[in-house]
C-alpha atoms as a PDB file:
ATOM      1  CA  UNK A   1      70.194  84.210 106.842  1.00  0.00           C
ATOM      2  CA  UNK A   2      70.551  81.494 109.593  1.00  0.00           C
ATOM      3  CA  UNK A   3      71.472  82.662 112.779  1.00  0.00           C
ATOM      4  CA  UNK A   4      72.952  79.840 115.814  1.00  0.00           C
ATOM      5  CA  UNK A   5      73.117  80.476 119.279  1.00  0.00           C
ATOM      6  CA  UNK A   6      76.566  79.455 120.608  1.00  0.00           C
ATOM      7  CA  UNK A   7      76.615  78.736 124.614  1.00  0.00           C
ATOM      8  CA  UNK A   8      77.772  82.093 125.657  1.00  0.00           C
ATOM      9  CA  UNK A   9      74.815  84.681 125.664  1.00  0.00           C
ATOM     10  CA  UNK A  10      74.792  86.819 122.637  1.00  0.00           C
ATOM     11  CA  UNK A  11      77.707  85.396 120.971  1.00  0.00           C
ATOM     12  CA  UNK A  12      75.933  84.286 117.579  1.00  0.00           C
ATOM     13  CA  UNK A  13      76.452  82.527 114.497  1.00  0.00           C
ATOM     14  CA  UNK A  14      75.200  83.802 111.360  1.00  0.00           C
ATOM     15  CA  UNK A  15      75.172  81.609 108.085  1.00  0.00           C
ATOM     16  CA  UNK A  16      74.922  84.104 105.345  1.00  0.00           C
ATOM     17  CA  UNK A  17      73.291  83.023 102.021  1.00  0.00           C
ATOM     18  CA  UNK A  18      75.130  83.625  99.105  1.00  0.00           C
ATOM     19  CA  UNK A  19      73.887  83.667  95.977  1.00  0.00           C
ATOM     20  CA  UNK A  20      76.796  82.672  93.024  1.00  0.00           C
ATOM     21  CA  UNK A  21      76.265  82.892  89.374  1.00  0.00           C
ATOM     22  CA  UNK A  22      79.167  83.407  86.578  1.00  0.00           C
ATOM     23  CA  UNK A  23      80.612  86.714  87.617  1.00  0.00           C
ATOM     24  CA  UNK A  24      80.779  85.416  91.479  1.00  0.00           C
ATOM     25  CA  UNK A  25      79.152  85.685  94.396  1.00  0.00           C
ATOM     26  CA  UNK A  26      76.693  88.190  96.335  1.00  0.00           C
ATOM     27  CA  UNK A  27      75.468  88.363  99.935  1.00  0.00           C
ATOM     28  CA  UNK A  28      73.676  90.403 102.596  1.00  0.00           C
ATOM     29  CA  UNK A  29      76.331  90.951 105.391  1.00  0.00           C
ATOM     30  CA  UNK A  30      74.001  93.225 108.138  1.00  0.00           C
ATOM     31  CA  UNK A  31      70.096  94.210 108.172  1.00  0.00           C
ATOM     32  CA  UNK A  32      69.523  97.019 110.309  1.00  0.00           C
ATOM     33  CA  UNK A  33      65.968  94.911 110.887  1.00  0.00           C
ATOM     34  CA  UNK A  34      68.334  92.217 112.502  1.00  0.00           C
ATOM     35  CA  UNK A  35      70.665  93.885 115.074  1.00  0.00           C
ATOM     36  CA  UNK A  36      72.095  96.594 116.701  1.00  0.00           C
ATOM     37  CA  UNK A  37      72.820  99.697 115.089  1.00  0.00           C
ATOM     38  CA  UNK A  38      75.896  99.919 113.523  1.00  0.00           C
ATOM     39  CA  UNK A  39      78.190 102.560 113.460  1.00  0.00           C
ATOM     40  CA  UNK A  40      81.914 101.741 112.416  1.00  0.00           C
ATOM     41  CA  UNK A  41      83.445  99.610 109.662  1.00  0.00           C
ATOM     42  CA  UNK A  42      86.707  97.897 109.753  1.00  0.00           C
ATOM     43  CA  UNK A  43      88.512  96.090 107.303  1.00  0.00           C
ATOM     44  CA  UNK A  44      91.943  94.476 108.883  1.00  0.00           C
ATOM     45  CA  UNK A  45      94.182  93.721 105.641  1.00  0.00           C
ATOM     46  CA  UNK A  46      96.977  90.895 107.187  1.00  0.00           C
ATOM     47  CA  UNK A  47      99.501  89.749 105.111  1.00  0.00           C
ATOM     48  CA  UNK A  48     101.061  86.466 106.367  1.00  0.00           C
ATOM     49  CA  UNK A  49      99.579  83.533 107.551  1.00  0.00           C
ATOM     50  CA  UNK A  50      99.463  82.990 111.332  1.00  0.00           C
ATOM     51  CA  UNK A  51      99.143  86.896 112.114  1.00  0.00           C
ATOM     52  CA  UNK A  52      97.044  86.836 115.753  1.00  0.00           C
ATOM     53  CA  UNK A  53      95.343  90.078 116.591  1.00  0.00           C
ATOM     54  CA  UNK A  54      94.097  90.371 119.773  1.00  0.00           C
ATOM     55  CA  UNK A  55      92.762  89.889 122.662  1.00  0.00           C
ATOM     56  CA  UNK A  56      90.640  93.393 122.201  1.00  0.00           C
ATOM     57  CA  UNK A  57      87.564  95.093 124.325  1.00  0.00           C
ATOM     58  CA  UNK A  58      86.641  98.506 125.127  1.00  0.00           C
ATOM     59  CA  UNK A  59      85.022  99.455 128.677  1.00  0.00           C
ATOM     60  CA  UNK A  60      82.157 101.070 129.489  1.00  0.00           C
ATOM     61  CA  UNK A  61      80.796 103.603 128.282  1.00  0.00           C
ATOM     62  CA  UNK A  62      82.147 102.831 124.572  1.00  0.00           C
ATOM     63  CA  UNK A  63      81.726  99.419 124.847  1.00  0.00           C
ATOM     64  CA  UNK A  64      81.286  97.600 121.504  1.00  0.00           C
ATOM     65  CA  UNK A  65      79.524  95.387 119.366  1.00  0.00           C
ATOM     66  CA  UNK A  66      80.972  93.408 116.453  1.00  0.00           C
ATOM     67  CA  UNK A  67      79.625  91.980 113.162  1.00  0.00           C
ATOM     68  CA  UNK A  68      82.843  90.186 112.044  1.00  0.00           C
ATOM     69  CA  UNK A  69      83.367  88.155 108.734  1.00  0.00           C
ATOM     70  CA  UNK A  70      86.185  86.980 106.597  1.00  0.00           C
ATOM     71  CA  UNK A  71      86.246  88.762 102.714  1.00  0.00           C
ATOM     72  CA  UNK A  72      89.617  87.002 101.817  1.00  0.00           C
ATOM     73  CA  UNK A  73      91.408  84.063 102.960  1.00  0.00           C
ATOM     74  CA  UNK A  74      90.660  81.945 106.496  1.00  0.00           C
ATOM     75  CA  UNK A  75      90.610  82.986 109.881  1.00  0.00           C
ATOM     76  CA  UNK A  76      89.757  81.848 113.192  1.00  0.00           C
ATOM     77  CA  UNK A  77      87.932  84.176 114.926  1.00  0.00           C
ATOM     78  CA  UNK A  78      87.348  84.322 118.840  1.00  0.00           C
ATOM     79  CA  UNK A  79      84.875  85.798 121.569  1.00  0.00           C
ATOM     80  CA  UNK A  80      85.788  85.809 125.103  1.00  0.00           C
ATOM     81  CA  UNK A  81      82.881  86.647 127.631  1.00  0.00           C
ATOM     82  CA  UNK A  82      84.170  88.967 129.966  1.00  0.00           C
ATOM     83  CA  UNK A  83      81.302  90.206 132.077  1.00  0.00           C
ATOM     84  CA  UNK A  84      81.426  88.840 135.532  1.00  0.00           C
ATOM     85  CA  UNK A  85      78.104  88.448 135.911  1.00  0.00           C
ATOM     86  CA  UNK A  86      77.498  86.059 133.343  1.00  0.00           C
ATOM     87  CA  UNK A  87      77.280  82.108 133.584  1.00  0.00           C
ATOM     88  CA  UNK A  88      79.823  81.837 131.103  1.00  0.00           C
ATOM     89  CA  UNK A  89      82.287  84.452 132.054  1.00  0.00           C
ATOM     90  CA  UNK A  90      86.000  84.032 130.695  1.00  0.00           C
ATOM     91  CA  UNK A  91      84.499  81.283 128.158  1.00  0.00           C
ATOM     92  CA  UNK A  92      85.194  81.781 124.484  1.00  0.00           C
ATOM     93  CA  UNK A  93      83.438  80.930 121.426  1.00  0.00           C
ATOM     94  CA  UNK A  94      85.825  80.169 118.287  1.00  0.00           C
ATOM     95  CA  UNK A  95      85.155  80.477 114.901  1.00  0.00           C
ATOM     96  CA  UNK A  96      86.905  79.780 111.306  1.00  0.00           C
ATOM     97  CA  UNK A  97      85.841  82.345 109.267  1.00  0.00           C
ATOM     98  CA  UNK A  98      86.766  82.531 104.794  1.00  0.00           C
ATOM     99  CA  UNK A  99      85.378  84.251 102.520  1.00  0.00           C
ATOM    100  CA  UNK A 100      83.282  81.463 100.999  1.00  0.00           C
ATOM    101  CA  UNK A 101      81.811  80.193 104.406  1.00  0.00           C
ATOM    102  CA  UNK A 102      79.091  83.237 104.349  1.00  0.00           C
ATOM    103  CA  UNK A 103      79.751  82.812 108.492  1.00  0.00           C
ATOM    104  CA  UNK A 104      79.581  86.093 110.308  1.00  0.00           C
ATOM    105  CA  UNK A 105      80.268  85.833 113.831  1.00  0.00           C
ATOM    106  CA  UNK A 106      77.989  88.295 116.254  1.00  0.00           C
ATOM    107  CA  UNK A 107      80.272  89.805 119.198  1.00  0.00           C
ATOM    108  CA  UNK A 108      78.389  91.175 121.724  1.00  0.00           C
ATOM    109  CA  UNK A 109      79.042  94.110 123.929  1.00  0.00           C
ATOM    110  CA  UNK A 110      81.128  92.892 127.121  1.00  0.00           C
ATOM    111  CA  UNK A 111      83.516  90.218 125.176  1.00  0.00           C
ATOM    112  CA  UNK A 112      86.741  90.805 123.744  1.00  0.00           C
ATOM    113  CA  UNK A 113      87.518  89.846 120.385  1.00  0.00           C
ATOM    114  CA  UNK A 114      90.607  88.810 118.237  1.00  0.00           C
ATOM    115  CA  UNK A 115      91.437  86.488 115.712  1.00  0.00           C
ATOM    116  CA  UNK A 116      93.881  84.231 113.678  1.00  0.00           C
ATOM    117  CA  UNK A 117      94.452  84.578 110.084  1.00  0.00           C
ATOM    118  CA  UNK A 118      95.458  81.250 108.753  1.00  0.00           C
ATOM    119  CA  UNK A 119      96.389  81.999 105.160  1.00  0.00           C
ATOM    120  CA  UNK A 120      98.785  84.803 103.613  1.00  0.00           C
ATOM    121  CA  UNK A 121      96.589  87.974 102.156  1.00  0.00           C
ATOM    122  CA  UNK A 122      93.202  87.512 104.721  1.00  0.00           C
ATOM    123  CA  UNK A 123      91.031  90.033 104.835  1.00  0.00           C
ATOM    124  CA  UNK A 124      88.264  90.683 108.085  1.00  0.00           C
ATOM    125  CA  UNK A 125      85.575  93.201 107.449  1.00  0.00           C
ATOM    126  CA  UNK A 126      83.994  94.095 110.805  1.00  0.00           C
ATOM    127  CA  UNK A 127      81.506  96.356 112.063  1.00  0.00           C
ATOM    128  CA  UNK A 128      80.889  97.839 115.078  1.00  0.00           C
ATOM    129  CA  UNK A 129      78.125  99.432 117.055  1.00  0.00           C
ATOM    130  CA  UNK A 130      80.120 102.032 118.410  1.00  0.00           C
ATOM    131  CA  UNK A 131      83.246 104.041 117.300  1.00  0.00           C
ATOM    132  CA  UNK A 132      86.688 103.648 118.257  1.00  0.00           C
ATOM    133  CA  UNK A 133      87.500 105.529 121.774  1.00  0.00           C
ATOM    134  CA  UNK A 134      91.423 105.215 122.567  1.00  0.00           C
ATOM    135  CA  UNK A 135      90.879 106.078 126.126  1.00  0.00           C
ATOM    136  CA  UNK A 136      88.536 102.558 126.628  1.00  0.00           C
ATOM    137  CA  UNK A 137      90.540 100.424 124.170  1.00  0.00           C
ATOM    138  CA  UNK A 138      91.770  97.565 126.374  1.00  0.00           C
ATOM    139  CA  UNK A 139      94.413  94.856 125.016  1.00  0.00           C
ATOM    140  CA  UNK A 140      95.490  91.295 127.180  1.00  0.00           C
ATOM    141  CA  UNK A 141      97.290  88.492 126.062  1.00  0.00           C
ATOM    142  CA  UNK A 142      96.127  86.163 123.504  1.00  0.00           C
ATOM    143  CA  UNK A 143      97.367  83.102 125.138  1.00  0.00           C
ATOM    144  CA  UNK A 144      96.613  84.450 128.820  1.00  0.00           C
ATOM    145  CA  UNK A 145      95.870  81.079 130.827  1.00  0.00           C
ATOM    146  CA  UNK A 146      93.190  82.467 132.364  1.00  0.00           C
ATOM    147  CA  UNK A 147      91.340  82.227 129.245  1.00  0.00           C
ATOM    148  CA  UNK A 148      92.745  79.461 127.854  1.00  0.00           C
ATOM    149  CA  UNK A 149      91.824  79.745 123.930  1.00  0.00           C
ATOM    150  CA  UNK A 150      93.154  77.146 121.904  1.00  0.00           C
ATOM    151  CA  UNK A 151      94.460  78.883 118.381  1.00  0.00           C
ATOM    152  CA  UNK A 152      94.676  76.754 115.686  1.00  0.00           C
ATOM    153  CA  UNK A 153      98.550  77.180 115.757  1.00  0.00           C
ATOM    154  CA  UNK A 154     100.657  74.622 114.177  1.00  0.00           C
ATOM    155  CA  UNK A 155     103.789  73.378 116.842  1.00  0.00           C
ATOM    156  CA  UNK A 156     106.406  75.198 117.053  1.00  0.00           C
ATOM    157  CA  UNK A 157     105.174  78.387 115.338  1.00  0.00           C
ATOM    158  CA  UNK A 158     104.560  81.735 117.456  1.00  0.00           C
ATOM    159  CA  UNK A 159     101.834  84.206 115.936  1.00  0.00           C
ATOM    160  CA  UNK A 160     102.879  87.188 113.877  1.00  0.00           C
ATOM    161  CA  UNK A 161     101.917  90.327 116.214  1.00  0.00           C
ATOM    162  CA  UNK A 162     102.551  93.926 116.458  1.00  0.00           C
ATOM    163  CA  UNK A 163     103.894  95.703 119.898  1.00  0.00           C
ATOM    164  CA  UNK A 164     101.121  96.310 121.929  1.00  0.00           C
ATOM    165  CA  UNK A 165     100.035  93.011 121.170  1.00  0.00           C
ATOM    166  CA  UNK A 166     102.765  90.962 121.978  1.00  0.00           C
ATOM    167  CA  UNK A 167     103.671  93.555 125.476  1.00  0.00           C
ATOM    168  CA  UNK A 168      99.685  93.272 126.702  1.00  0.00           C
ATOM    169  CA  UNK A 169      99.054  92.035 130.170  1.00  0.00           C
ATOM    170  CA  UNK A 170      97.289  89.020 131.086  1.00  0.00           C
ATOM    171  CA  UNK A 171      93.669  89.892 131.742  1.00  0.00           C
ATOM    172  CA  UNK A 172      93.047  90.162 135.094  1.00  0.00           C
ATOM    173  CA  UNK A 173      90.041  89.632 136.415  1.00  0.00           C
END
């Protein structure tokens, strides 16, 4: 596996090998030699093209980790630093992610995360290194200006997003 730094701290790139023959494919997707502990999987199912999920973080103490990949379809995945002390605070890495790009995207503690399916019937598998906690699951807008990501949306078309998604505050910082 070749990993990439990207310019926010911790925010990686990993280039998974995969190893095709007739029946298909296989590939490593986390070695506990490699990273944190893991100790949640995820697998968001999204049916239409254009469905946005996120922007997503939980606060201390339950912050979390992410391993995230694509196992269907494309996406365009995102990582936003939010920790204030950091150089690149409110920066955000972006991603496309499919599941014969063997890219897994490393999400460190202290970002938020979301992403951008861009083909009916995606699939992302993602791992975390800790559990879900309700009470620290935070949610703010994915096109808050104070971020400023720029989603691979075509003109004219809005993202396909659930309540709390669509009614979450801008992030304030």
């Amino acid at each position: 596996m070749k990993m990439t730094k990207t310019k926010i701290a911790g925010v990686l790139v990993e280039k998974r090998t995969i190893h095709r023959d007739l029946r298909g494919g296989f590939s490593e997707l986390w070695e506990p030699a490699s990273s944190e502990a893991l100790s949640q999987a995820n697998l968001s199912s999204n049916l239409e093209a254009f469905t946005l999920r996120g922007m997503h973080y939980q606060e201390a103490p339950h912050e979390q980790g992410k391993l995230v990949t694509c196992v269907s379809g494309q996406a365009y995945d995102v990582a936003l630093d939010l920790r204030p002390a950091s150089p690149t605070y409110l920066q955000w890495h972006g991603e496309l992610l499919s599941e014969n790009s063997g890219i897994v995207l490393h999400v460190p503690k202290g970002c938020a995360h979301g992403f951008l399916t861009l083909e009916p019937r995606t699939s992302v598998l993602y791992f975390t290194t800790a559990a879900y906690a309700p009470a620290s699951g935070r949610t703010f807008r994915w096109d808050d200006p104070a971020a400023s990501i720029l989603w691979p949306l075509p003109p004219e078309t809005s993202p396909v997003l659930n309540p709390r998604d669509a009614e979450a505050p801008n992030f304030i910082a």
